[in-house]
Protein backbone atom coordinates (compact mmCIF):
# COMPACT_ATOMS: atom_id res chain seq x y z
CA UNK A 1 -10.77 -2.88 -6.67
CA UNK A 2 -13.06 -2.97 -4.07
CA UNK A 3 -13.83 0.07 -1.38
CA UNK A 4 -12.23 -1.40 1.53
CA UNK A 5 -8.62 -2.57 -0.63
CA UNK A 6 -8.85 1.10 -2.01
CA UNK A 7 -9.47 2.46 1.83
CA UNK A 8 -6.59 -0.25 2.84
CA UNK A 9 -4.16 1.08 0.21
CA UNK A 10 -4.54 4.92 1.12
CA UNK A 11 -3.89 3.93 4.73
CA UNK A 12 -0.88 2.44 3.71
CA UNK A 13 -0.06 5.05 1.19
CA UNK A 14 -0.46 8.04 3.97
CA UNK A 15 1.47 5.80 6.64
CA UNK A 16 4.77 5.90 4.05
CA UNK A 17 4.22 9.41 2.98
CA UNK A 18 4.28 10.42 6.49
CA UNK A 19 7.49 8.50 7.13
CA UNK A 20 8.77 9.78 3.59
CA UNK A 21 7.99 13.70 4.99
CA UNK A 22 9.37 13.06 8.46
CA UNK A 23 12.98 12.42 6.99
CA UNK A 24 12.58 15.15 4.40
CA UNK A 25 15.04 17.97 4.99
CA UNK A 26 14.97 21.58 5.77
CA UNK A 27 17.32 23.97 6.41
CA UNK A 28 18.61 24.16 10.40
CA UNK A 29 16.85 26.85 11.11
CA UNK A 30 13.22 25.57 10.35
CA UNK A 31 14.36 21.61 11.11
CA UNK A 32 13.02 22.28 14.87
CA UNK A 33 9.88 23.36 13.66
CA UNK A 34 8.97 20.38 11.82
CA UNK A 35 5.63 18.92 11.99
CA UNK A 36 5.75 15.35 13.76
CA UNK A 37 3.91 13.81 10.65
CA UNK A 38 3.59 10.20 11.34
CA UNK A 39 1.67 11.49 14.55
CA UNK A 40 -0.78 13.51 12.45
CA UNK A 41 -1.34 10.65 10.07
CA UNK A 42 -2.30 7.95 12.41
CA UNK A 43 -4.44 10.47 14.70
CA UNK A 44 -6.70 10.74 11.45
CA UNK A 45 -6.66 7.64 10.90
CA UNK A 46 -7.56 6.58 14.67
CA UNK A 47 -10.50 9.44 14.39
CA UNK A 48 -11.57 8.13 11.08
CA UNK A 49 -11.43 4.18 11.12
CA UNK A 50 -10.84 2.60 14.32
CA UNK A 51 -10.60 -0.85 12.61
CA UNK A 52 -7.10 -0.33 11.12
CA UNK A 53 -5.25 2.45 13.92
CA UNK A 54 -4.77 0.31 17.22
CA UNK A 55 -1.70 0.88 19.60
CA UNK A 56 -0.11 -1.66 18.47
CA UNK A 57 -0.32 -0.42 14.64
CA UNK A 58 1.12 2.71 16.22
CA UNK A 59 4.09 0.91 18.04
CA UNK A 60 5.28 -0.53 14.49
CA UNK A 61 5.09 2.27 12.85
CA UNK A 62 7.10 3.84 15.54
CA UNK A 63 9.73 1.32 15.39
CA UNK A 64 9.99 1.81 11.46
CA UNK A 65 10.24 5.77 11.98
CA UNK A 66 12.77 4.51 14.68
CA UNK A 67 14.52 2.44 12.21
CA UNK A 68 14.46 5.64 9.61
CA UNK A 69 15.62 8.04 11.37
CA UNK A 70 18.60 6.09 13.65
CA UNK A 71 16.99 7.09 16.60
CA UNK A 72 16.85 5.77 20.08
CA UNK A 73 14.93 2.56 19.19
CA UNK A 74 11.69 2.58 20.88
CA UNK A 75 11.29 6.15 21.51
CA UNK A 76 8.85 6.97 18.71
CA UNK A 77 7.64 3.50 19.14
CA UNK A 78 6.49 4.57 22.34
CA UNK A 79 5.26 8.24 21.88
CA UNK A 80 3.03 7.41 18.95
CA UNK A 81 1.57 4.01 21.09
CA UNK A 82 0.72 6.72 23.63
CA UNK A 83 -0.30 9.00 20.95
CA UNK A 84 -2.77 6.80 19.43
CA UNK A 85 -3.82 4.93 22.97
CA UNK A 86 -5.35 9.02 24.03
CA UNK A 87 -6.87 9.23 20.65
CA UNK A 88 -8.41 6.60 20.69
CA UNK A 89 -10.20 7.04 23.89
CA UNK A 90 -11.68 10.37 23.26
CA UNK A 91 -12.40 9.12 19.92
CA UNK A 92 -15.91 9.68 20.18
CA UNK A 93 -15.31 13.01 21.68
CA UNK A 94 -12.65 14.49 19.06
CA UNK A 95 -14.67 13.81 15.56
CA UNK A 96 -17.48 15.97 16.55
CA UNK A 97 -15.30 18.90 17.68
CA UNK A 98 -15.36 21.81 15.04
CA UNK A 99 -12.02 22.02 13.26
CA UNK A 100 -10.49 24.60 15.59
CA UNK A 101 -11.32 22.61 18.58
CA UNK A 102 -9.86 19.21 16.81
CA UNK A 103 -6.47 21.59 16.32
CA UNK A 104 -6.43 22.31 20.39
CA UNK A 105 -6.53 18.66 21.29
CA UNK A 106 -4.04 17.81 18.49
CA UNK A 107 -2.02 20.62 19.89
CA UNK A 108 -2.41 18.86 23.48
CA UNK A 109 -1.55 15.60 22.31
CA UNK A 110 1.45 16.65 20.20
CA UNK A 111 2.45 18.70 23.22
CA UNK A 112 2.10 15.80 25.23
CA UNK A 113 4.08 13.60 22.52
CA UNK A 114 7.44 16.81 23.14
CA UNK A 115 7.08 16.08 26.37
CA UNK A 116 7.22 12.76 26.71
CA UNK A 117 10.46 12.74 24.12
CA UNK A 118 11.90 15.32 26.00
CA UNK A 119 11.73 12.71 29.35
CA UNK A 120 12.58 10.09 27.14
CA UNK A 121 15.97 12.04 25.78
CA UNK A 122 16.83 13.35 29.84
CA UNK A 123 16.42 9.24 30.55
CA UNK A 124 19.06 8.43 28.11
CA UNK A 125 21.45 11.33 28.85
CA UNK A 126 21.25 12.93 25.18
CA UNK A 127 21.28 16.34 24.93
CA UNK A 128 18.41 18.66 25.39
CA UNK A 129 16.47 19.96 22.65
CA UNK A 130 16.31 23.06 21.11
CA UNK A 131 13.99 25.50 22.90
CA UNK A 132 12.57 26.14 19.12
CA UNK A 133 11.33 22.52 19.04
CA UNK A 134 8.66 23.75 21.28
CA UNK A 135 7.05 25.40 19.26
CA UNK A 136 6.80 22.18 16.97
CA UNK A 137 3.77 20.64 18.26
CA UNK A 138 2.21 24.46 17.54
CA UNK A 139 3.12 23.80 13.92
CA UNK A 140 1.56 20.46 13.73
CA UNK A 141 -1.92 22.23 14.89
CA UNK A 142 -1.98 24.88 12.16
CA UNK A 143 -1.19 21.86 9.66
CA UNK A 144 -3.72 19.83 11.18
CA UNK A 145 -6.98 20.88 9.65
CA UNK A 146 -4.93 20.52 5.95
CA UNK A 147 -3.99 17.10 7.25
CA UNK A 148 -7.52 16.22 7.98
CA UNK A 149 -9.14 17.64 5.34
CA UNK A 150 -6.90 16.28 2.11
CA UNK A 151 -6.81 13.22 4.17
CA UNK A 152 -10.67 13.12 4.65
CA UNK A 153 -11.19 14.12 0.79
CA UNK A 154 -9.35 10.91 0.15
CA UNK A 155 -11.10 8.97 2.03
CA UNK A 156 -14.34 10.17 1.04
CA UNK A 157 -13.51 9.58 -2.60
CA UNK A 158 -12.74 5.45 -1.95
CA UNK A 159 -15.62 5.42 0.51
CA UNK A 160 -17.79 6.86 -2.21
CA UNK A 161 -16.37 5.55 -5.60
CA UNK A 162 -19.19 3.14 -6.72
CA UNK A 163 -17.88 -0.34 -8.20
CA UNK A 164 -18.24 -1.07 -11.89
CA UNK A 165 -21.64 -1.84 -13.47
CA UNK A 166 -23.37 -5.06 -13.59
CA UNK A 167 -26.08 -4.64 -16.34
């Protein structure tokens, strides 16, 4: 298998894992505090390979986490296009930040993301959320730098696994 079907694969492997941990569940208490996972996934992958993450990539995968989790369609659809649309243009910007400084700006962006939903669920008269799911996008920076970093491993592994020998 060549590099770039290996590289293609994980994409696609960490996309469904992501949707897979999104709809895993927790007991109530912690269920606010849940990491927003597909959002973590496809900002590594729009800091890491530009070629496969593009808003529109992010849209679809929105409407699928949609789809999974009987949500309001279009409302993760939405967020993560937004998401990945601010990524993308500080791209250059984000991968050179140390690691702490990466976890501020995913902090901003997944604070951003809460409050976006949070306009999105006062638009379609649901009820608020819990003042714990604030702290959420908190939780997704602490997680970040494991994100990136098994992520990156991964990547680095395909990117550096030579093909078989031609002797």
């Amino acid at each position: 298998m060549n590099r770039l079907r290996a590289q293609g694969w994980a994409f696609w492997v960490a996309i469904i894992a992501s949707l897979l941990l999104m709809l895993m569940p927790l007991p109530v208490v912690i269920q606010p505090l849940k990491p927003y996972w597909p959002a973590l996934v496809l900002m590594y992958w729009a800091l890491e390979s530009t070629d496969q993450v593009g808003v529109g990539l992010a849209f679809c995968v929105g409407l699928a986490a949609d789809l999974l989790n009987g949500a309001l369609l279009g409302d993760q659809a939405l967020r993560l296009a937004v998401l990945v649309f601010i990524a993308l243009r500080f791209r250059s910007r984000l991968r050179f930040f140390p690691m702490w400084q990466q976890a501020l700006a995913v902090w901003l962006l997944l604070l951003n993301n809460h409050v976006l939903q949070a306009l999105i669920r006062a638009f379609a008269g649901a009820p608020a959320m819990p003042a714990l799911s604030w702290l959420a996008p908190a939780v997704g920076a602490v997680v970040w730098p494991f994100v990136f970093l098994l992520l990156d491993d991964i990547n680095t592994r395909i990117r550096g696994k030579k093909g078989p020998r031609t002797t």
